[in-house]
N, C-alpha and C. Protein backbone atom coordinates (compact mmCIF):
# COMPACT_ATOMS: atom_id res chain seq x y z
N UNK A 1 36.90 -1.26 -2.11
CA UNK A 1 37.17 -2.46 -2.87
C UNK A 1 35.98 -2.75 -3.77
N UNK A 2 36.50 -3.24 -5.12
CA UNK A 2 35.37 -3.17 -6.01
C UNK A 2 34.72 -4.95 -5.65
N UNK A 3 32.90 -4.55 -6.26
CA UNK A 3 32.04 -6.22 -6.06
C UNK A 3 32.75 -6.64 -7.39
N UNK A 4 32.74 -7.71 -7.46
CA UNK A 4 32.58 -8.44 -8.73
C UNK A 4 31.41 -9.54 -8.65
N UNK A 5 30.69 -9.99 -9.46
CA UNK A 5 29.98 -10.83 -9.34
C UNK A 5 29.83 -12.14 -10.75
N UNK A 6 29.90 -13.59 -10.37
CA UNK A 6 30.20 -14.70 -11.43
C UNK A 6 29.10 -15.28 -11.02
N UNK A 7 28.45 -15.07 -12.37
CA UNK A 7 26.94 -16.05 -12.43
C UNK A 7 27.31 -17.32 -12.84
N UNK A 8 27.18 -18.54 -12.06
CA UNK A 8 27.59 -19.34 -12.48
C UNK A 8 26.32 -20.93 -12.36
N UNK A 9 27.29 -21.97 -12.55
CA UNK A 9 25.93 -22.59 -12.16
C UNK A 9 27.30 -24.57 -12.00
N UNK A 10 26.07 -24.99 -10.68
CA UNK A 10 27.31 -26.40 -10.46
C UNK A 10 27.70 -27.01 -11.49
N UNK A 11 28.80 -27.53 -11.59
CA UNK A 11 29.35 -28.41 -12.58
C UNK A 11 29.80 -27.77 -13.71
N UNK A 12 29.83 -26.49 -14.11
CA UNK A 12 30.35 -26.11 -14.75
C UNK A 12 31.61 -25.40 -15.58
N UNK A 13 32.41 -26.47 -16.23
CA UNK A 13 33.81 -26.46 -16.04
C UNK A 13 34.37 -24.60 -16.85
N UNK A 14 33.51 -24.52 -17.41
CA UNK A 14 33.96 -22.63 -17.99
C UNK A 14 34.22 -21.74 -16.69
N UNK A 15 33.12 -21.76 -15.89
CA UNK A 15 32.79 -21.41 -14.29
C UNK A 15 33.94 -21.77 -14.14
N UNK A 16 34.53 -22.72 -13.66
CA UNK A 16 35.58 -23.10 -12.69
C UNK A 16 36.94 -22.48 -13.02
N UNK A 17 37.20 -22.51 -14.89
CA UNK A 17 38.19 -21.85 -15.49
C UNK A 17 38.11 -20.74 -15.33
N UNK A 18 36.97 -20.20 -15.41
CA UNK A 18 37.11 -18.43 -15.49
C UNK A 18 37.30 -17.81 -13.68
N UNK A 19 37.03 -18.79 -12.79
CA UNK A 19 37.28 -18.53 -11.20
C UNK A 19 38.98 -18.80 -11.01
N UNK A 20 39.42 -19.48 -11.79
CA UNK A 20 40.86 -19.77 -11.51
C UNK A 20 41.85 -18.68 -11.84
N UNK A 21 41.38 -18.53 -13.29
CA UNK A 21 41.92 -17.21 -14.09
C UNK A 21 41.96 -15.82 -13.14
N UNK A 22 40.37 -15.71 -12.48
CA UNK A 22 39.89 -14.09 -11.62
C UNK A 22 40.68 -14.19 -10.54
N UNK A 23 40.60 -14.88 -9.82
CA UNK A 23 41.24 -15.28 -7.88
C UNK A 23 42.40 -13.92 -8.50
N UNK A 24 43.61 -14.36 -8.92
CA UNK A 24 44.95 -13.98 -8.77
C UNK A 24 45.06 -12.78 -9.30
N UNK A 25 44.13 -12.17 -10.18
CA UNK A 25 43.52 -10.80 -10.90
C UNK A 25 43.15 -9.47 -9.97
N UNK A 26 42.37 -10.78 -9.37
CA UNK A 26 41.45 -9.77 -8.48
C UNK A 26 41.99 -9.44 -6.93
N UNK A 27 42.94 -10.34 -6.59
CA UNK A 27 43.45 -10.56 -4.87
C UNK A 27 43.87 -9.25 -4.63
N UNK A 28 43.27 -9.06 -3.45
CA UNK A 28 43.39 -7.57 -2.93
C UNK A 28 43.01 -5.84 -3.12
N UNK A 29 42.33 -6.34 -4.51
CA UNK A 29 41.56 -5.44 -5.61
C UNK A 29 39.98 -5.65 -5.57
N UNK A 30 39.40 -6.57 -5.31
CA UNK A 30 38.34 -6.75 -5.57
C UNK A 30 37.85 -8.41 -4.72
N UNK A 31 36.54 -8.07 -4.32
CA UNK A 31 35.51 -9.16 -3.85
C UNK A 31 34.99 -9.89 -5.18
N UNK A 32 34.98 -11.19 -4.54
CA UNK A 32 33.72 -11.56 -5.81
C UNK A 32 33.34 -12.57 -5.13
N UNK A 33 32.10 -12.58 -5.75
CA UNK A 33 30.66 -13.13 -4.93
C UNK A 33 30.47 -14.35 -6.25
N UNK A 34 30.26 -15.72 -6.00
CA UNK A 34 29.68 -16.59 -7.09
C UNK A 34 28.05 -17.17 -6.61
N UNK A 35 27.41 -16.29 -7.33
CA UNK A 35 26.08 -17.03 -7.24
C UNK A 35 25.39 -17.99 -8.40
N UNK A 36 24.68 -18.57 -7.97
CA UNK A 36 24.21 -20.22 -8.82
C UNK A 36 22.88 -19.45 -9.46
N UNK A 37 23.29 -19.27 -11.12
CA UNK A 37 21.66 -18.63 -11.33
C UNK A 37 20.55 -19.59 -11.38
N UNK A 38 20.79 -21.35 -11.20
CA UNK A 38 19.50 -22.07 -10.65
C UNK A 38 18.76 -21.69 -9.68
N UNK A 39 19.48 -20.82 -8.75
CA UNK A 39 18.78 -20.41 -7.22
C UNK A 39 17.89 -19.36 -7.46
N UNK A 40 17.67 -18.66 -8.70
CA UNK A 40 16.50 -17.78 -8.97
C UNK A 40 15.86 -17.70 -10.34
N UNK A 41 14.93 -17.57 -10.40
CA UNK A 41 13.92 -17.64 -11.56
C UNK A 41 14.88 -16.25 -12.24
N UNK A 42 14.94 -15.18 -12.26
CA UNK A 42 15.46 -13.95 -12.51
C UNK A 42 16.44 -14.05 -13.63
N UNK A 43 17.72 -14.81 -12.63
CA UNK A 43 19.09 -15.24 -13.47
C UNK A 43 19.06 -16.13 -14.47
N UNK A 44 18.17 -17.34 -14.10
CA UNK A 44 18.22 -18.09 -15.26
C UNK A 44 17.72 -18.21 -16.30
N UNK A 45 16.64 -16.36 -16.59
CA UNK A 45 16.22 -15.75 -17.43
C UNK A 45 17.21 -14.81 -17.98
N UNK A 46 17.94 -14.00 -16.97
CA UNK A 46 19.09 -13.47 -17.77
C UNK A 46 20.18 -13.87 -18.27
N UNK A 47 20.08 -15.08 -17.51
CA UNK A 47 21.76 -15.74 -18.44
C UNK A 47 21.78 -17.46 -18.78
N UNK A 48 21.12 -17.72 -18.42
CA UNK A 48 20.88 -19.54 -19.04
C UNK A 48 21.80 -20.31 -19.26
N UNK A 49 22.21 -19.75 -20.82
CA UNK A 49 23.02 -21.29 -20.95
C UNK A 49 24.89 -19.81 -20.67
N UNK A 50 24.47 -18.76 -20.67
CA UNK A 50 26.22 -18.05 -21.39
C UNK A 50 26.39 -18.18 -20.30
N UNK A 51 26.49 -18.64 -18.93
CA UNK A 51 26.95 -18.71 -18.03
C UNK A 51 28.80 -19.11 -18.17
N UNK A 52 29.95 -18.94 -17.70
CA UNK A 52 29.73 -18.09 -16.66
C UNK A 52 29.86 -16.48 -17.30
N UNK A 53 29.07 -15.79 -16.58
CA UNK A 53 28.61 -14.06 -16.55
C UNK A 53 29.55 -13.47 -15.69
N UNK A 54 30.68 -13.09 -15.77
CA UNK A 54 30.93 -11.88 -14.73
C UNK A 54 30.60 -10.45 -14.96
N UNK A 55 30.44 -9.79 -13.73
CA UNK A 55 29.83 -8.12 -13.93
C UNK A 55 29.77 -7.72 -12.98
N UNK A 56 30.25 -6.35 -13.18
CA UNK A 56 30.51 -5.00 -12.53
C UNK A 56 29.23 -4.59 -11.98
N UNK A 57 28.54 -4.36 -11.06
CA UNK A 57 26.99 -3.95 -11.29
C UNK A 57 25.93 -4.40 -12.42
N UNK A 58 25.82 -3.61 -12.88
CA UNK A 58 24.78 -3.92 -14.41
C UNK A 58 25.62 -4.15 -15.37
N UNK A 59 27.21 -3.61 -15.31
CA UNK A 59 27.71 -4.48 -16.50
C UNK A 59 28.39 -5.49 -16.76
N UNK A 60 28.62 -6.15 -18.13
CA UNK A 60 28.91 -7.46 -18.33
C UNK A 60 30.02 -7.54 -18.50
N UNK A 61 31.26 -7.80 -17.85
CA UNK A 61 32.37 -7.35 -18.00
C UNK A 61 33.40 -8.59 -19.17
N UNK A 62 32.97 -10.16 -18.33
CA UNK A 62 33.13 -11.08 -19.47
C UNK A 62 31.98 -12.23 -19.72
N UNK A 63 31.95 -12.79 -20.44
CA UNK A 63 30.85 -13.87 -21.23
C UNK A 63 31.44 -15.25 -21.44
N UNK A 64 31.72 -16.10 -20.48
CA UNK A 64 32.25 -17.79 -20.91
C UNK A 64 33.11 -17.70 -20.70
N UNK A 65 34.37 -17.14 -21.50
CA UNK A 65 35.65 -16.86 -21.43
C UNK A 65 36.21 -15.60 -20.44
N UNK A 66 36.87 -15.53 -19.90
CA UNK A 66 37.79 -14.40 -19.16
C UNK A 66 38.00 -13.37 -19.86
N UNK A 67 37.74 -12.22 -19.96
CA UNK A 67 38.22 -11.40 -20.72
C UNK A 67 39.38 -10.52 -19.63
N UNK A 68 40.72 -10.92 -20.07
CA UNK A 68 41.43 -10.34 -19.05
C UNK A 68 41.78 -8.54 -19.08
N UNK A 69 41.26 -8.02 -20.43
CA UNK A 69 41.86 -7.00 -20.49
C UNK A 69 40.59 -6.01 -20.20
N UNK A 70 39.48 -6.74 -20.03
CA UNK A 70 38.24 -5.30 -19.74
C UNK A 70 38.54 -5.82 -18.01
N UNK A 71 38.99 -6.76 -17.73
CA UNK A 71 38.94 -7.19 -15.73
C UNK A 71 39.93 -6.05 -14.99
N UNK A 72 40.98 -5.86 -16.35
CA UNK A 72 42.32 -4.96 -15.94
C UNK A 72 41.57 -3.82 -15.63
N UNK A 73 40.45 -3.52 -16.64
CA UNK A 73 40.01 -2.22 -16.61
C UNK A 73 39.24 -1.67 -15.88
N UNK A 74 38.66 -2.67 -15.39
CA UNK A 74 37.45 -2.55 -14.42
C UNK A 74 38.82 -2.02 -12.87
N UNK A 75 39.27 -2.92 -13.00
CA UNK A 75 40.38 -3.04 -11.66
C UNK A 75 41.39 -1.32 -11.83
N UNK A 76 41.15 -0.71 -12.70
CA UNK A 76 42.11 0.31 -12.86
C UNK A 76 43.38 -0.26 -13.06
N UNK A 77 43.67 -1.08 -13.16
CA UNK A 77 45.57 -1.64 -13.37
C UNK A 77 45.47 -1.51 -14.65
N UNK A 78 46.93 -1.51 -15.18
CA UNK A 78 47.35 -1.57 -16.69
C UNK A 78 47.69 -3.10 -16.77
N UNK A 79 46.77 -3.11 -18.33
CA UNK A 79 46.99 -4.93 -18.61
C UNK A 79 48.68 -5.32 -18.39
C-alpha cells in the first residue's frame, strides 16, 4: 500500500478540502499520514504558506488544490 503524505497546518480550510477530496481516492489504495508543518522548523521552510502539500516520497504530487489526475497516477488507476 502506497504512503501518501499532506503537509498541512490547523485551520486550514484548502487542507480540509483537499482531505475530503483524497479519503475516497485513496480508500484501500493508499495510507495517508497528515502532518502539521508548525511541528518542525524543516517543513515550515519547505512549504510555508503553499500548504496544503501532498507527496509521494520526495515528490509533490499536488500544491493547494487536489490534483486528481497525477493522485490517479500515483495510485496506478485510470482517471
Amino acid at each position: 500500500m502506497l504512503d501518501l503524505v499532506v503537509y498541512s497546518r490547523r485551520g486550514c480550510h484548502l487542507c480540509e478540502l483537499m482531505l475530503e477530496e483524497l479519503v475516497p481516492l485513496c480508500r484501500d489504495r493508499a495510507t495517508i499520514r497528515v502532518v502539521d508543518v508548525d511541528s518542525r522548523h524543516d517543513w515550515q521552510a519547505a512549504y510555508g504558506n503553499r500548504i496544503p502539500v501532498l507527496c509521494h516520497g520526495d515528490q509533490e504530487v499536488s500544491v493547494a488544490r487536489l490534483d486528481r489526475d497525477a493522485v490517479l497516477a500515483v495510485l496506478g488507476a485510470p482517471p
